[in-house]
Protein backbone atom coordinates (compact mmCIF):
# COMPACT_ATOMS: atom_id res chain seq x y z
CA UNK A 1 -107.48 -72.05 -4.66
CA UNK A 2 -109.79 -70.37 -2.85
CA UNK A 3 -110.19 -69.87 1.38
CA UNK A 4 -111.97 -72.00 3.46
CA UNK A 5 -114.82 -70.75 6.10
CA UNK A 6 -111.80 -70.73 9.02
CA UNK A 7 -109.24 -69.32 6.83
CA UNK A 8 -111.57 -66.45 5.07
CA UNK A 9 -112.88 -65.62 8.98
CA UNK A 10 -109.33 -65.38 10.42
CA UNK A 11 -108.25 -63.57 7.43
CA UNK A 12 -111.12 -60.99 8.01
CA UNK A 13 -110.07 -60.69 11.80
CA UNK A 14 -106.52 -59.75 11.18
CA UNK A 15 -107.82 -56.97 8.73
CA UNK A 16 -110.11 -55.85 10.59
CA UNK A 17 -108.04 -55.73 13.69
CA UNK A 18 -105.18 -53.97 11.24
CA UNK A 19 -107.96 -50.99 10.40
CA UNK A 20 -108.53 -50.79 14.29
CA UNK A 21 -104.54 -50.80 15.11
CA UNK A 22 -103.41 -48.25 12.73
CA UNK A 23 -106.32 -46.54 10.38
CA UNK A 24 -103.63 -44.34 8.72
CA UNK A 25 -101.40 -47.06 8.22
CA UNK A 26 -104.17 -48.97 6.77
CA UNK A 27 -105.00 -46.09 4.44
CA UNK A 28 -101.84 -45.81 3.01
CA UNK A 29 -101.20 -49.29 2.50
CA UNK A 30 -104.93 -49.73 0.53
CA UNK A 31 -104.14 -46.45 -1.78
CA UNK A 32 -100.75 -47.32 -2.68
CA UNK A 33 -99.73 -50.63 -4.24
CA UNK A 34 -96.62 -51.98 -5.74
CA UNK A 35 -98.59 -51.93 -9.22
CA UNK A 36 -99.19 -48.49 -9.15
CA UNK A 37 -95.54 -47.70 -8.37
CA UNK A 38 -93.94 -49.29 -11.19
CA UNK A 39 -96.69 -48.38 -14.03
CA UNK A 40 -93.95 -45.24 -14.85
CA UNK A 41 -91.68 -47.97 -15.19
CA UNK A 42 -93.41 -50.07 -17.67
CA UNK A 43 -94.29 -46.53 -19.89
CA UNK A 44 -90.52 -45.67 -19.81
CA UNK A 45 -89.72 -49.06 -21.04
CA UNK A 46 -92.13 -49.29 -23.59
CA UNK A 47 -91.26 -45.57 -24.92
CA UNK A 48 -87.82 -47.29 -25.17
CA UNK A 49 -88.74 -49.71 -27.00
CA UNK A 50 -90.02 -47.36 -29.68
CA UNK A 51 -87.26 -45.17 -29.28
CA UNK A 52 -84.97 -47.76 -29.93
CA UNK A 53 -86.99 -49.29 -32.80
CA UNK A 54 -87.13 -46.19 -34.43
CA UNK A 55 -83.52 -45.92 -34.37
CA UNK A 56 -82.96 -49.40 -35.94
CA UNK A 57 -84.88 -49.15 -38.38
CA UNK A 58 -83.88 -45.62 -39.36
CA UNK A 59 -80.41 -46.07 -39.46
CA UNK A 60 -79.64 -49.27 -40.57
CA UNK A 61 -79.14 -48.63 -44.34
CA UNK A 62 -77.02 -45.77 -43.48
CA UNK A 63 -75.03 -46.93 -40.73
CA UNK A 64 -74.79 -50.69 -39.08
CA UNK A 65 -73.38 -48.81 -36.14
CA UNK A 66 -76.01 -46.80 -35.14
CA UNK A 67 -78.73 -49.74 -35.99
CA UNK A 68 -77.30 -51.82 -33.50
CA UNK A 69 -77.18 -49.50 -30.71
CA UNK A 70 -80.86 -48.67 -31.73
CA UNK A 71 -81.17 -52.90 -30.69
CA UNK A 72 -79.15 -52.29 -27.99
CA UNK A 73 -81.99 -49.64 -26.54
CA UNK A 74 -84.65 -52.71 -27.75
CA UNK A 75 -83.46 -55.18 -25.80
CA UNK A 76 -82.16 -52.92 -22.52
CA UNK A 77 -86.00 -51.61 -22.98
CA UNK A 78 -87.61 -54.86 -22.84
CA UNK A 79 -85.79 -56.50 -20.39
CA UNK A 80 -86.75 -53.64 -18.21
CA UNK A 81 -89.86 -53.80 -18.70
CA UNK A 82 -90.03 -57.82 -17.87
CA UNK A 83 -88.45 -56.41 -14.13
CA UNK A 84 -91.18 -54.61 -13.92
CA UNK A 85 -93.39 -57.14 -14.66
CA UNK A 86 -92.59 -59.66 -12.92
CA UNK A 87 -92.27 -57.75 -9.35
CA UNK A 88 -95.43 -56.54 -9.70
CA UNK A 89 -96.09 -60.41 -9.94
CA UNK A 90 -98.42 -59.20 -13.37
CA UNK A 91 -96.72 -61.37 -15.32
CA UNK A 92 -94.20 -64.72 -14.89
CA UNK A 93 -94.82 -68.55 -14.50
CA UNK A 94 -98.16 -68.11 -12.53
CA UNK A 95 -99.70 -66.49 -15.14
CA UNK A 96 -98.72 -68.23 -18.16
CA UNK A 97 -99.27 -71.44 -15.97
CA UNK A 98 -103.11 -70.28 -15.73
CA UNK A 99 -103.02 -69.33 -19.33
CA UNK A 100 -101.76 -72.71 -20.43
CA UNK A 101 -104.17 -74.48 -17.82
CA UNK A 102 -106.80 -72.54 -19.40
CA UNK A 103 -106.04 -73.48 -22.84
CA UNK A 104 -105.84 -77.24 -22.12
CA UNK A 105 -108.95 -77.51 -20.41
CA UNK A 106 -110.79 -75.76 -23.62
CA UNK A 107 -108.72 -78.60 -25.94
CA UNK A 108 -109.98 -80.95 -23.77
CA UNK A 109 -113.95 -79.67 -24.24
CA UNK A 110 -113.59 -78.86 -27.45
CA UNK A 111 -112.07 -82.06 -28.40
């Protein structure tokens, strides 16, 4: 939803009196973002998730063992990566929400 006039103008007046207040603050704050912090994360995870696909599927005629601890890395992997995700706010309800919102109103036209 976006900003009315008032709340756009007020919004603009608090950043601009933020630049004023503290320009090195504000420089640091522009150049670094959560986003940027956890994209190491999200590779790590994903290598992972290789990693421990690789294993699986290596191992598991030779030893059931070793296969599942190959899952094991999977599934640590992935649910690391959805942490990541989702406090970057990249991912979750909002955006499959919008996704899904998007999807029904293209039903609805094309139907």
């Amino acid at each position: 939803m976006p900003l009315n006039e008032d709340e756009q103008r007020i919004l603009e007046e608090i950043e601009r009196q933020f630049y004023e207040e503290d320009p090195e603050l504000a420089r640091s704050v522009a150049s670094a973002s959560l986003r940027s912090r956890l994209r190491p994360h999200r590779r790590l995870a994903i290598a992972g998730f290789v990693v421990g696909l690789v294993v699986m599927l290596v191992s598991f005629t030779s030893s059931v063992w070793i296969a599942a601890l190959g899952f094991i890395i999977m599934l640590a992997s992935a649910g690391w990566l959805a942490m990541s995700i989702r406090k970057s706010g990249d991912g979750g309800s909002e955006t499959v929400g919008s996704w899904l919102e998007r999807a029904r109103q293209r039903w609805s036209r094309n139907s």
